[in-house]
N, C-alpha and C. Protein backbone atom coordinates (compact mmCIF):
# COMPACT_ATOMS: atom_id res chain seq x y z
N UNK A 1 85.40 78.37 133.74
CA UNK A 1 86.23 79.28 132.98
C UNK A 1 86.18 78.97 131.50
N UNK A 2 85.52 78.02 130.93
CA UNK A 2 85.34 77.63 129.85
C UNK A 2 84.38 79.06 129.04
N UNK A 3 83.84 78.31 128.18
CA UNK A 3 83.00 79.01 127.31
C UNK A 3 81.77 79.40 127.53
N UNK A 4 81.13 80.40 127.41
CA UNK A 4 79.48 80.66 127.26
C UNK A 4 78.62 79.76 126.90
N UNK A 5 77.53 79.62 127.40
CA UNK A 5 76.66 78.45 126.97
C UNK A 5 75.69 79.19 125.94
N UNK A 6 74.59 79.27 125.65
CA UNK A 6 73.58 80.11 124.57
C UNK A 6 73.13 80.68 125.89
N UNK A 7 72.80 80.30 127.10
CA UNK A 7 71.70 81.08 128.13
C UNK A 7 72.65 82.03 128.68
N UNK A 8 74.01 81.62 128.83
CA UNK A 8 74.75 83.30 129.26
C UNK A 8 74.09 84.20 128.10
N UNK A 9 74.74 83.92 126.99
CA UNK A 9 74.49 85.03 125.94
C UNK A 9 73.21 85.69 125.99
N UNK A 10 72.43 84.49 126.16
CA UNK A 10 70.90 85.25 125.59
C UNK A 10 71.12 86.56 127.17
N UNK A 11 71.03 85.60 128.05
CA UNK A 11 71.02 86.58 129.14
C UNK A 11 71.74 88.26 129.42
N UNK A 12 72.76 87.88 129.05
CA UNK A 12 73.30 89.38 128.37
C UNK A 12 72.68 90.17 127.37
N UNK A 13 71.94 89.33 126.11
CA UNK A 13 71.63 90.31 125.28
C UNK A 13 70.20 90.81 125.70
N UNK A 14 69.33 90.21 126.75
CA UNK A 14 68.26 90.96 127.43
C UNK A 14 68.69 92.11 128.45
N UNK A 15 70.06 91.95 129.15
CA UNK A 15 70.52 93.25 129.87
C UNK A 15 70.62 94.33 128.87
N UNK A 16 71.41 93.91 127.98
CA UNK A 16 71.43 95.01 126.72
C UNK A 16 70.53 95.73 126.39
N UNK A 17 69.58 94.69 125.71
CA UNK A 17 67.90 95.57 125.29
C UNK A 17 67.59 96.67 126.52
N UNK A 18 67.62 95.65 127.67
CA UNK A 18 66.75 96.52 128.85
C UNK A 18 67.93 97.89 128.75
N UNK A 19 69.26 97.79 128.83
CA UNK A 19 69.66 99.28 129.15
C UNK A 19 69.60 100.00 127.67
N UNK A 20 69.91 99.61 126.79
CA UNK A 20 69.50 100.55 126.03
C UNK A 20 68.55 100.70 124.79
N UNK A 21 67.61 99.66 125.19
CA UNK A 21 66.28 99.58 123.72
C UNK A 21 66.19 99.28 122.97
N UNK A 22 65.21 99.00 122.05
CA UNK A 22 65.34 98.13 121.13
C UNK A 22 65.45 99.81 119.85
N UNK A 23 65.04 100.65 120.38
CA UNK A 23 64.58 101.63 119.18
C UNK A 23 66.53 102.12 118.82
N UNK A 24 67.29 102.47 120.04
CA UNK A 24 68.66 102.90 120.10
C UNK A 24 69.71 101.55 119.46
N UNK A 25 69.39 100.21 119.64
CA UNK A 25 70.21 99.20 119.15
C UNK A 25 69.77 99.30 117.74
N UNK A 26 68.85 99.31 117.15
CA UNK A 26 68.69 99.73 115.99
C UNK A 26 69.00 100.77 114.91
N UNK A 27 69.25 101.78 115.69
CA UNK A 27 70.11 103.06 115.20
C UNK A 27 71.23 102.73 115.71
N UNK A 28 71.96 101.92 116.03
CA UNK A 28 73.21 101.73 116.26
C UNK A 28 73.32 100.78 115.10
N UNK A 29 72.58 99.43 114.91
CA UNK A 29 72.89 98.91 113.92
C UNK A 29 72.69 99.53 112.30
N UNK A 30 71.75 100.55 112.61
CA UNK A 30 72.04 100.88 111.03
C UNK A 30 73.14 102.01 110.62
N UNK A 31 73.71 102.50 111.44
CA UNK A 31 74.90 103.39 111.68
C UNK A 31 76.01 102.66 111.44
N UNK A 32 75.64 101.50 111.70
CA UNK A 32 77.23 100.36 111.46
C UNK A 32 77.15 99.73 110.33
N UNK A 33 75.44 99.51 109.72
CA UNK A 33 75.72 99.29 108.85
C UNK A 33 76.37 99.98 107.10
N UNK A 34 75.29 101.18 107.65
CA UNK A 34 76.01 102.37 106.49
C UNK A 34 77.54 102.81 106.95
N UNK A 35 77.94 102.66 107.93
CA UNK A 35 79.77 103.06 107.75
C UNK A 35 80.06 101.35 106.90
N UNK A 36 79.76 100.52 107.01
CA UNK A 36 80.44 99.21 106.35
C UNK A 36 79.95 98.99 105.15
N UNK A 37 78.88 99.79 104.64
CA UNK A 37 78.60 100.12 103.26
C UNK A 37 79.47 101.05 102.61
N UNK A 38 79.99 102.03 103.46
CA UNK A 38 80.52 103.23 102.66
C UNK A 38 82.17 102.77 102.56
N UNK A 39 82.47 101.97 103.37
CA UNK A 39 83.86 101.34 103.72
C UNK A 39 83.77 100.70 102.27
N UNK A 40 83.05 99.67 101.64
CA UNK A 40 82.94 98.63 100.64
C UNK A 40 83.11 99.74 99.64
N UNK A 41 82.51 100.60 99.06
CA UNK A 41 82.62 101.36 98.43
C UNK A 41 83.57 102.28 98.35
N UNK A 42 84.46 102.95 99.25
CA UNK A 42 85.64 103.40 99.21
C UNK A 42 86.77 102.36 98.91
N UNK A 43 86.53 101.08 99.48
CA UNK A 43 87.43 100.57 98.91
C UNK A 43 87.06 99.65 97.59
N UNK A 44 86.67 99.63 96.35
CA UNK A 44 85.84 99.78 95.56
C UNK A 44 86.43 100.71 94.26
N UNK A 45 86.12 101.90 95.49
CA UNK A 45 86.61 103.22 94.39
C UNK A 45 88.33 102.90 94.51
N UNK A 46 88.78 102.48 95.12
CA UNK A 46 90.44 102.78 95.52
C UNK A 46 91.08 102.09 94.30
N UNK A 47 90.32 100.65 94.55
CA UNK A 47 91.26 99.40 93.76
C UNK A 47 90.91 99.77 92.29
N UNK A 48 89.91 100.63 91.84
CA UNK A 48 89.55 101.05 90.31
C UNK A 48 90.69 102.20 90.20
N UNK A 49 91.15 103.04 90.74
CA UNK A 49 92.14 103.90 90.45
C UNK A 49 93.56 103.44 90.87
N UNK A 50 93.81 102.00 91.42
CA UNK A 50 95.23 101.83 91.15
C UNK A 50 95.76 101.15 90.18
N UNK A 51 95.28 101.10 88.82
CA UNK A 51 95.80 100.80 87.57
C UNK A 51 96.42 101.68 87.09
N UNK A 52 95.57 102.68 87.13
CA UNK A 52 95.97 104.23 86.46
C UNK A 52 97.49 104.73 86.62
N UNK A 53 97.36 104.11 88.18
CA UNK A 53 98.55 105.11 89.54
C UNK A 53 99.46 104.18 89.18
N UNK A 54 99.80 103.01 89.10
CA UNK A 54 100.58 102.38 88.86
C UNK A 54 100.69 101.31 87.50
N UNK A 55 100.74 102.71 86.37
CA UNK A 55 101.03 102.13 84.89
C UNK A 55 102.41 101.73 85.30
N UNK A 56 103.28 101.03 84.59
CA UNK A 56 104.39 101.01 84.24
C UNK A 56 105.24 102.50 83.58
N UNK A 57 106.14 102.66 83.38
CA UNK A 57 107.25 103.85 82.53
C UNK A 57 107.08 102.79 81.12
N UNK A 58 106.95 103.60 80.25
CA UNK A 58 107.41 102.98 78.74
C UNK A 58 108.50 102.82 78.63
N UNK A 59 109.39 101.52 78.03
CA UNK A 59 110.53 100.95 77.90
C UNK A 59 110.65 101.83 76.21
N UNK A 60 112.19 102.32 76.32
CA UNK A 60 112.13 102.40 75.20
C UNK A 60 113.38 101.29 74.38
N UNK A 61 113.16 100.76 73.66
CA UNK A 61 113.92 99.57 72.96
C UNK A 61 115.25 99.71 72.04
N UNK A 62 116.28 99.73 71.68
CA UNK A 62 116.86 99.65 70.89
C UNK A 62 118.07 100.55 71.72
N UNK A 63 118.31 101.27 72.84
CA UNK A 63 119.34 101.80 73.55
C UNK A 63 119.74 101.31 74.68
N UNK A 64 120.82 100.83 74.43
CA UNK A 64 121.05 100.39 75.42
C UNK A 64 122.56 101.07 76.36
N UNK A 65 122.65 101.23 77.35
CA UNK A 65 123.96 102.23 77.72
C UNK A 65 124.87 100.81 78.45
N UNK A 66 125.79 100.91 77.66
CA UNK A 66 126.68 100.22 78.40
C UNK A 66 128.19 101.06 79.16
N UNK A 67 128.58 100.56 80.19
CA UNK A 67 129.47 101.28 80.96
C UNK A 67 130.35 99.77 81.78
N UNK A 68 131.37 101.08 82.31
CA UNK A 68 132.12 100.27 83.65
C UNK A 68 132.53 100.93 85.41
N UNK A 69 132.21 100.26 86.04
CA UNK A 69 132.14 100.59 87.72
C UNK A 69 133.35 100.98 87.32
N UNK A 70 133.89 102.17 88.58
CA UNK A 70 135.17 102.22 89.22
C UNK A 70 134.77 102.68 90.37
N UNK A 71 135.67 102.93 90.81
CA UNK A 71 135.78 103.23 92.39
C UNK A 71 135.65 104.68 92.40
N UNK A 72 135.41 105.41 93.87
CA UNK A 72 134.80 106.59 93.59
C UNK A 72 137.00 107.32 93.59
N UNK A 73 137.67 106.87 94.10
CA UNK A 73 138.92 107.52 94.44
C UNK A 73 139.69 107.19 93.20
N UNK A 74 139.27 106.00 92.26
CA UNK A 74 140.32 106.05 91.40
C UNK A 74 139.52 107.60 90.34
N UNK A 75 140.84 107.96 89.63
CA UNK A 75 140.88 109.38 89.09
C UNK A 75 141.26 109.13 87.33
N UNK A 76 141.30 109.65 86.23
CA UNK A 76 141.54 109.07 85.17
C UNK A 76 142.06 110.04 84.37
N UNK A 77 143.18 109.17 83.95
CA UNK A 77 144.56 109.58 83.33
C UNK A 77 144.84 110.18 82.23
């Protein structure tokens, strides 16, 4: 119940070939590889447009509002 040795593996990856080829594992791997190319690049493009998206608001300086809480029931006289 332990682990795979290298001769399980290899042995599986010759069932593999045999069911589905070497020409089809190959178009599978380059299908995976261009989605994980286009993935790098979308995220790429993302992190370059969240500066933009998340400028800050301009502070403006010299106003300041000062106030005092009350309660919403007290009423004024």
């Amino acid at each position: 119940m332990g682990s795979f040795s290298i001769w399980h593996w290899l042995i599986v990856l010759v069932i593999v070939m045999l069911i589905f080829g070497t020409k089809k594992l190959r178009n599978i791997g380059a299908d995976l590889g261009g989605a994980v190319r286009g993935f790098k690049e979308g995220m790429r493009e993302g992190t370059a447009d969240k500066p933009a998206e998340n400028a800050a608001a301009p502070q403006i300086a010299g106003k300041t509002v000062e106030g005092e809480v009350k309660s919403k029931t007290e009423t004024k006289v």
